[in-house]
C-alpha atoms as a PDB file:
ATOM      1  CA  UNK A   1       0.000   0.000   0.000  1.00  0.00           C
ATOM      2  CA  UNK A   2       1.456   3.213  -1.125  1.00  0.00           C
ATOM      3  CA  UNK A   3       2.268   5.941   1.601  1.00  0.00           C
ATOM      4  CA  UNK A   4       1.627   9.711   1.042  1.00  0.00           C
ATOM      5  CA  UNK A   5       2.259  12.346   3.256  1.00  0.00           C
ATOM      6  CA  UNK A   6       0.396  15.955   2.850  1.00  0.00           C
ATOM      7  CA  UNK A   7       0.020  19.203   4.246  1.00  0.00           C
ATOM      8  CA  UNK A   8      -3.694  20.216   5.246  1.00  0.00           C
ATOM      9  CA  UNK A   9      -4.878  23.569   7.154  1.00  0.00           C
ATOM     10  CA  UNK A  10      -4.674  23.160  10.739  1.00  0.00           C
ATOM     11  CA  UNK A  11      -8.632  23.098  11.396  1.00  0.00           C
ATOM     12  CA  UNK A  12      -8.937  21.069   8.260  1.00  0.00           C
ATOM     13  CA  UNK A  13      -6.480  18.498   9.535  1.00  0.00           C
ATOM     14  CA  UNK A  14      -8.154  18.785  13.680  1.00  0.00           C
ATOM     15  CA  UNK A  15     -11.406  18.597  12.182  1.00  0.00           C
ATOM     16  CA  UNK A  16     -10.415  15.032  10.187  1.00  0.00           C
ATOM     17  CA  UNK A  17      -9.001  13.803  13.291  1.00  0.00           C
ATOM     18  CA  UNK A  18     -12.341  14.688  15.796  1.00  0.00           C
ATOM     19  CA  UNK A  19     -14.781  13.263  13.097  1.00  0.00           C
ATOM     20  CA  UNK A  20     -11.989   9.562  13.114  1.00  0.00           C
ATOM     21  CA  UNK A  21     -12.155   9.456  17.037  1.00  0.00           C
ATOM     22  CA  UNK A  22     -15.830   9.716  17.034  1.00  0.00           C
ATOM     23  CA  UNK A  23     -16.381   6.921  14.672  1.00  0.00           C
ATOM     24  CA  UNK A  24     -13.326   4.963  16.213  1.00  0.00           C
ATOM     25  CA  UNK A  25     -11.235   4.535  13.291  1.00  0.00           C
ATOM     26  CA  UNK A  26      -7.237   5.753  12.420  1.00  0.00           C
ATOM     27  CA  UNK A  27      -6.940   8.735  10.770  1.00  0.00           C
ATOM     28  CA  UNK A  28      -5.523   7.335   7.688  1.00  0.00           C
ATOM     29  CA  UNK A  29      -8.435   4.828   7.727  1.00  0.00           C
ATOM     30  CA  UNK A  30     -11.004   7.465   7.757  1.00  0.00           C
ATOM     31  CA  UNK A  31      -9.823   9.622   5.224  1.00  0.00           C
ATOM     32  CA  UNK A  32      -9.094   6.332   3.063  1.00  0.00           C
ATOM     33  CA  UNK A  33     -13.272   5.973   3.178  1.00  0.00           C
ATOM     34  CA  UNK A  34     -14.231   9.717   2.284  1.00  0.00           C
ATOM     35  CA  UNK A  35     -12.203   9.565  -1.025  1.00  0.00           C
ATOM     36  CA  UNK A  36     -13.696   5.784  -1.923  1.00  0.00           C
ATOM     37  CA  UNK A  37     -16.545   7.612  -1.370  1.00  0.00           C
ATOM     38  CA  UNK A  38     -16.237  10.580  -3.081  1.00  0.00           C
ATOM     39  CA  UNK A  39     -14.761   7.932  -6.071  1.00  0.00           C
ATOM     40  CA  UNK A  40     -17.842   6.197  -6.115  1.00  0.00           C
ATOM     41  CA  UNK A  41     -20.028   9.101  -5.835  1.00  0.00           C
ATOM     42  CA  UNK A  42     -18.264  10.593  -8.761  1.00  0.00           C
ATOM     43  CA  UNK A  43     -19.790   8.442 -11.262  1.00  0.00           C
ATOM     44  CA  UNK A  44     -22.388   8.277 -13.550  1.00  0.00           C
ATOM     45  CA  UNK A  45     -25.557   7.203 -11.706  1.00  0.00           C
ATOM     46  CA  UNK A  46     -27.110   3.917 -12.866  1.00  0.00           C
ATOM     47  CA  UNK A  47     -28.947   3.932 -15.844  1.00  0.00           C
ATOM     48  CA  UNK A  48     -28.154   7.677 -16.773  1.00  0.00           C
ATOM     49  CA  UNK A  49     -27.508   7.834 -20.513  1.00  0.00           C
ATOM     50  CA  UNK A  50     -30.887   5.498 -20.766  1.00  0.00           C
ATOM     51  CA  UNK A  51     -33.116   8.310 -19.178  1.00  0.00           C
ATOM     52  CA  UNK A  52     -31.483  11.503 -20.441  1.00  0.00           C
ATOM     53  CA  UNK A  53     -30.114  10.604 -23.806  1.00  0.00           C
ATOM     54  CA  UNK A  54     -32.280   7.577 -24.551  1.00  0.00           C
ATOM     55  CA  UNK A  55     -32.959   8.976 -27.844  1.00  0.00           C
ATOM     56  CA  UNK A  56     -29.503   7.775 -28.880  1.00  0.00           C
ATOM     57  CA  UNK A  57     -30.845   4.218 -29.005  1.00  0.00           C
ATOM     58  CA  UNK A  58     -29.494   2.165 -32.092  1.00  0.00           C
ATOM     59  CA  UNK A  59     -33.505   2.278 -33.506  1.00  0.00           C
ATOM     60  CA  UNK A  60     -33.411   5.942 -33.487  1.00  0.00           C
ATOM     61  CA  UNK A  61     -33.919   7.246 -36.574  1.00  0.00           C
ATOM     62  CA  UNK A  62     -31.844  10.205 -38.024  1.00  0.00           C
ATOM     63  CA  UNK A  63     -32.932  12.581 -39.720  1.00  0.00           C
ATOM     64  CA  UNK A  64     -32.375  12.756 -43.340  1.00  0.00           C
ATOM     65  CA  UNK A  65     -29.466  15.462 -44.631  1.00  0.00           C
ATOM     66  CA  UNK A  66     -31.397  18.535 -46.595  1.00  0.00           C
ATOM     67  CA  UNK A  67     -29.961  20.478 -49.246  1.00  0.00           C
ATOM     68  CA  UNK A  68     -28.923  23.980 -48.214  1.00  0.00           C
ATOM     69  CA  UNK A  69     -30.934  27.206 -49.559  1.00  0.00           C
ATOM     70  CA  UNK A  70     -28.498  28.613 -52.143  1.00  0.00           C
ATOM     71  CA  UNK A  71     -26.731  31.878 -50.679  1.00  0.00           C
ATOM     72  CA  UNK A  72     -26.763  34.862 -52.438  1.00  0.00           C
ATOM     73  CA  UNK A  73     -22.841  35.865 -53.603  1.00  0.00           C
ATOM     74  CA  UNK A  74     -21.461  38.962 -51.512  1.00  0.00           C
ATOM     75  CA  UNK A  75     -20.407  41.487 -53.898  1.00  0.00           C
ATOM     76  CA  UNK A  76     -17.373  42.930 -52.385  1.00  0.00           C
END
């Protein structure tokens, strides 16, 4: 298991160690679960692309490719 040493704010770093005591655990064991959770909270939620961009189902059907209205030339 890798080691890593870092510098946190003072009440950052008290406040991390009050929050472990109360729940019993090391330090380094308690901030080990807020980032696996904060890793698996960073995720897409389950079934995500199905609700928001369900239209991008294999049966959907595009839309054909029109012709573009001629431009008129700029005289310059």
């Amino acid at each position: 298991m890798a080691h890593l040493n870092l510098y946190l704010p003072d009440d950052l770093a008290d406040g991390l160690r009050q929050e472990a005591r109360k729940v019993g655990q090391p330090l380094s064991r308690y901030v080990l679960a807020l980032l696996n959770q904060q890793r698996q909270t960073a995720q897409w939620p389950v079934g995500y692309f199905d609700r928001v961009c369900g239209f991008l189902s294999p049966d959907f059907e595009e839309p054909a490719d029109l012709v573009a209205d001629p431009v008129e030339s700029l005289n310059l």
